[in-house]
Protein backbone atom coordinates (compact mmCIF):
# COMPACT_ATOMS: atom_id res chain seq x y z
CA UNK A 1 5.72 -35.19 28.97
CA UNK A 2 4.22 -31.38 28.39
CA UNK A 3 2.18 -30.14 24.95
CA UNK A 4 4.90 -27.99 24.60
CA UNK A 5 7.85 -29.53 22.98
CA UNK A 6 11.02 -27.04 21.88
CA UNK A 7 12.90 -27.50 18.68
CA UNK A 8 15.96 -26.44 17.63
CA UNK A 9 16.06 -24.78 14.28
CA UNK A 10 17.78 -22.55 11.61
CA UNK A 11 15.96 -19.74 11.25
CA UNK A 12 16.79 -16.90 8.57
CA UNK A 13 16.82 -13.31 10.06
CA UNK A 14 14.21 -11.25 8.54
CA UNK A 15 15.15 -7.24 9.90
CA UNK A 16 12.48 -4.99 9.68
CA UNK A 17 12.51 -1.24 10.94
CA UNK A 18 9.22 -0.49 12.71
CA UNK A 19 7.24 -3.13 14.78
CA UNK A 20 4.43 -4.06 14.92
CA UNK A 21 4.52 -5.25 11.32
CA UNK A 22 2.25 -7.06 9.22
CA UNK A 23 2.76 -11.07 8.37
CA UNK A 24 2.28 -10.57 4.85
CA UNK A 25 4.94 -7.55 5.04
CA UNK A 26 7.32 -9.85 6.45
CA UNK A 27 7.26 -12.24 3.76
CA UNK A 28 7.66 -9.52 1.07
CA UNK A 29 10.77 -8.11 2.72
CA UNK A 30 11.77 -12.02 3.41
CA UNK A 31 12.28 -12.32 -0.22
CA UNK A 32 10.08 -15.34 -0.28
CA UNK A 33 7.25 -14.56 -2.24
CA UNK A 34 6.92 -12.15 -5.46
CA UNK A 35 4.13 -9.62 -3.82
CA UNK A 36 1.83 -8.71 -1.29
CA UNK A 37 -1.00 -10.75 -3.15
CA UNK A 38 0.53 -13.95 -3.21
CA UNK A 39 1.48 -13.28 0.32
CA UNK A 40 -1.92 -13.03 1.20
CA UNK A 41 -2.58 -15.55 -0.92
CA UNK A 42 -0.32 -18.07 0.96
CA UNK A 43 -1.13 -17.21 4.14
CA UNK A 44 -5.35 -17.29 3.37
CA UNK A 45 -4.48 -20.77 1.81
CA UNK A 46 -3.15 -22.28 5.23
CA UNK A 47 0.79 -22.78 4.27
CA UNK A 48 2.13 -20.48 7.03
CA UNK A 49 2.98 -21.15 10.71
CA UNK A 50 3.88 -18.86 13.06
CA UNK A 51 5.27 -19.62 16.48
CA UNK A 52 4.40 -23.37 15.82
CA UNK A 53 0.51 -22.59 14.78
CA UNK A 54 -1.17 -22.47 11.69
CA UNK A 55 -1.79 -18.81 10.90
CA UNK A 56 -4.73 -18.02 8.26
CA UNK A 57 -4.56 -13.65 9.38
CA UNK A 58 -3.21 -11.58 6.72
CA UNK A 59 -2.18 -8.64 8.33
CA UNK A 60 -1.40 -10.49 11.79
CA UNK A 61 0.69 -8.19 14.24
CA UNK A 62 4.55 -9.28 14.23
CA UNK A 63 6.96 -8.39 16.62
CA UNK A 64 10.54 -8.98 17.25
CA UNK A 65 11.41 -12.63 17.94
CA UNK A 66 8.22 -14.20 16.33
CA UNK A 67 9.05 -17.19 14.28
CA UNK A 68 7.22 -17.36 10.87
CA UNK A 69 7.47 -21.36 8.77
CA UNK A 70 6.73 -20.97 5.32
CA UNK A 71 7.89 -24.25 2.68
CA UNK A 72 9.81 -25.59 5.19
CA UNK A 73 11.96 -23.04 6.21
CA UNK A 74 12.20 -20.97 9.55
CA UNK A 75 12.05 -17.19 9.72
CA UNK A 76 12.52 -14.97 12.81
CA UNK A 77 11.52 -11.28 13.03
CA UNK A 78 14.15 -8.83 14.07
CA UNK A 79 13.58 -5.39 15.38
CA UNK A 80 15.71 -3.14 17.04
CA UNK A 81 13.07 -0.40 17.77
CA UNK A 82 10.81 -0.75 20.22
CA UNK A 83 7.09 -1.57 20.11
CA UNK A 84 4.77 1.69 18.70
CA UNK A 85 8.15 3.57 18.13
CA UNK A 86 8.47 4.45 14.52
CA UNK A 87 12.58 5.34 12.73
CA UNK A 88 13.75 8.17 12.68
CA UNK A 89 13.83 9.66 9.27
CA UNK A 90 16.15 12.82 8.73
CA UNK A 91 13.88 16.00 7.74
CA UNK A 92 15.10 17.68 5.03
CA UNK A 93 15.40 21.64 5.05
CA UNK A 94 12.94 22.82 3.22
CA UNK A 95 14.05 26.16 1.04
CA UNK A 96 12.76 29.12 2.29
CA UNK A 97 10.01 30.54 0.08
CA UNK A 98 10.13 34.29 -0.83
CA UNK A 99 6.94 36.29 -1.64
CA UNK A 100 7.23 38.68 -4.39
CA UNK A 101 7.25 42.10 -3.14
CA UNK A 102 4.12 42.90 -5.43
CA UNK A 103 1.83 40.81 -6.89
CA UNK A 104 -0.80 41.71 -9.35
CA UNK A 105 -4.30 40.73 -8.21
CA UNK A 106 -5.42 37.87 -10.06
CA UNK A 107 -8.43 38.48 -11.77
CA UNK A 108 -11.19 35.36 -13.25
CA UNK A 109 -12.32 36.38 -16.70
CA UNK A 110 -15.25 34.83 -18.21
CA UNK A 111 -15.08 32.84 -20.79
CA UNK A 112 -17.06 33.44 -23.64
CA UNK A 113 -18.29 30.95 -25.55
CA UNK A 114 -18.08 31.23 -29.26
CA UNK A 115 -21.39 31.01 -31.23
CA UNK A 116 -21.77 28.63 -34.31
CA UNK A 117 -23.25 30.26 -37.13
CA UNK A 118 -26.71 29.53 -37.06
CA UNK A 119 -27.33 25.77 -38.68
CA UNK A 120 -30.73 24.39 -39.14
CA UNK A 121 -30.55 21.28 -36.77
CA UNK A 122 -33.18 18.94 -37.30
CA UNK A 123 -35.00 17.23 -34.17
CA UNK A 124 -36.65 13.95 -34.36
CA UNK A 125 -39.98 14.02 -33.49
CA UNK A 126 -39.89 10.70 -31.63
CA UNK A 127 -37.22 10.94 -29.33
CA UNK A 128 -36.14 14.17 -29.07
CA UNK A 129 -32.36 13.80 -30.34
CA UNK A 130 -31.15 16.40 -32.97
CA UNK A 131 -28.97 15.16 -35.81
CA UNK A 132 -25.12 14.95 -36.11
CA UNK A 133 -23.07 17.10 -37.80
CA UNK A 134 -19.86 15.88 -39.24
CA UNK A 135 -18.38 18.73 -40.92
């Protein structure tokens, strides 16, 4: 008899578009836990297999055809793109931008500050601080 014994299971189809993916991505787009923090949480805790072994790595590399077991229920990675290879995404055309045929230089003009009418502040001699003022 080997180590190796196959089983036959039911596995939900988890599609994801880039690969290699995270295990704790996974079960966010699988739906099966709330966020990325309990994911994590789950996985750090011991309560996830993958391929038949206990798997305690948070951000473990996934790739198409890996079987993830979380609360007794099967989950297989599928990917259509290959390894590295990320989607294509559709650039938008960005409007063309049109200088102004003059522009004014722009100038920095300092600020000046405006000067309280002179108020006796009192200091105190111990520690320096001067009073408040309220009004």
């Amino acid at each position: 008899m080997s180590d190796q014994e196959e089983f036959e299971v039911e596995a939900i189809g988890v599609e994801v578009n880039v690969q290699p993916i995270e295990l704790y991505k996974v079960l966010k787009i699988a739906n099966v836990v709330s966020g990325g923090g309990e994911a994590k949480h789950v996985i750090g805790e011991g309560y996830v297999g993958v391929n038949g072994e206990l798997e305690q790595r948070k951000r473990r590399k996934m790739y198409d055809g890996d079987v993830i077991e979380f609360n007794e229920e099967y989950y297989v990675v599928i990917c259509d793109t290959p390894v590295g290879e990320l989607p294509e995404i559709e650039e938008k055309p960005q409007p063309a931008q049109i200088e102004p045929e003059y522009s004014a230089p722009k100038t920095k003009k300092a600020k000046k500050k405006k000067q309280k009418p002179d108020q006796p502040t009192t200091v105190d001699p111990e520690s320096g601080r001067r009073s408040i003022n309220f009004f």
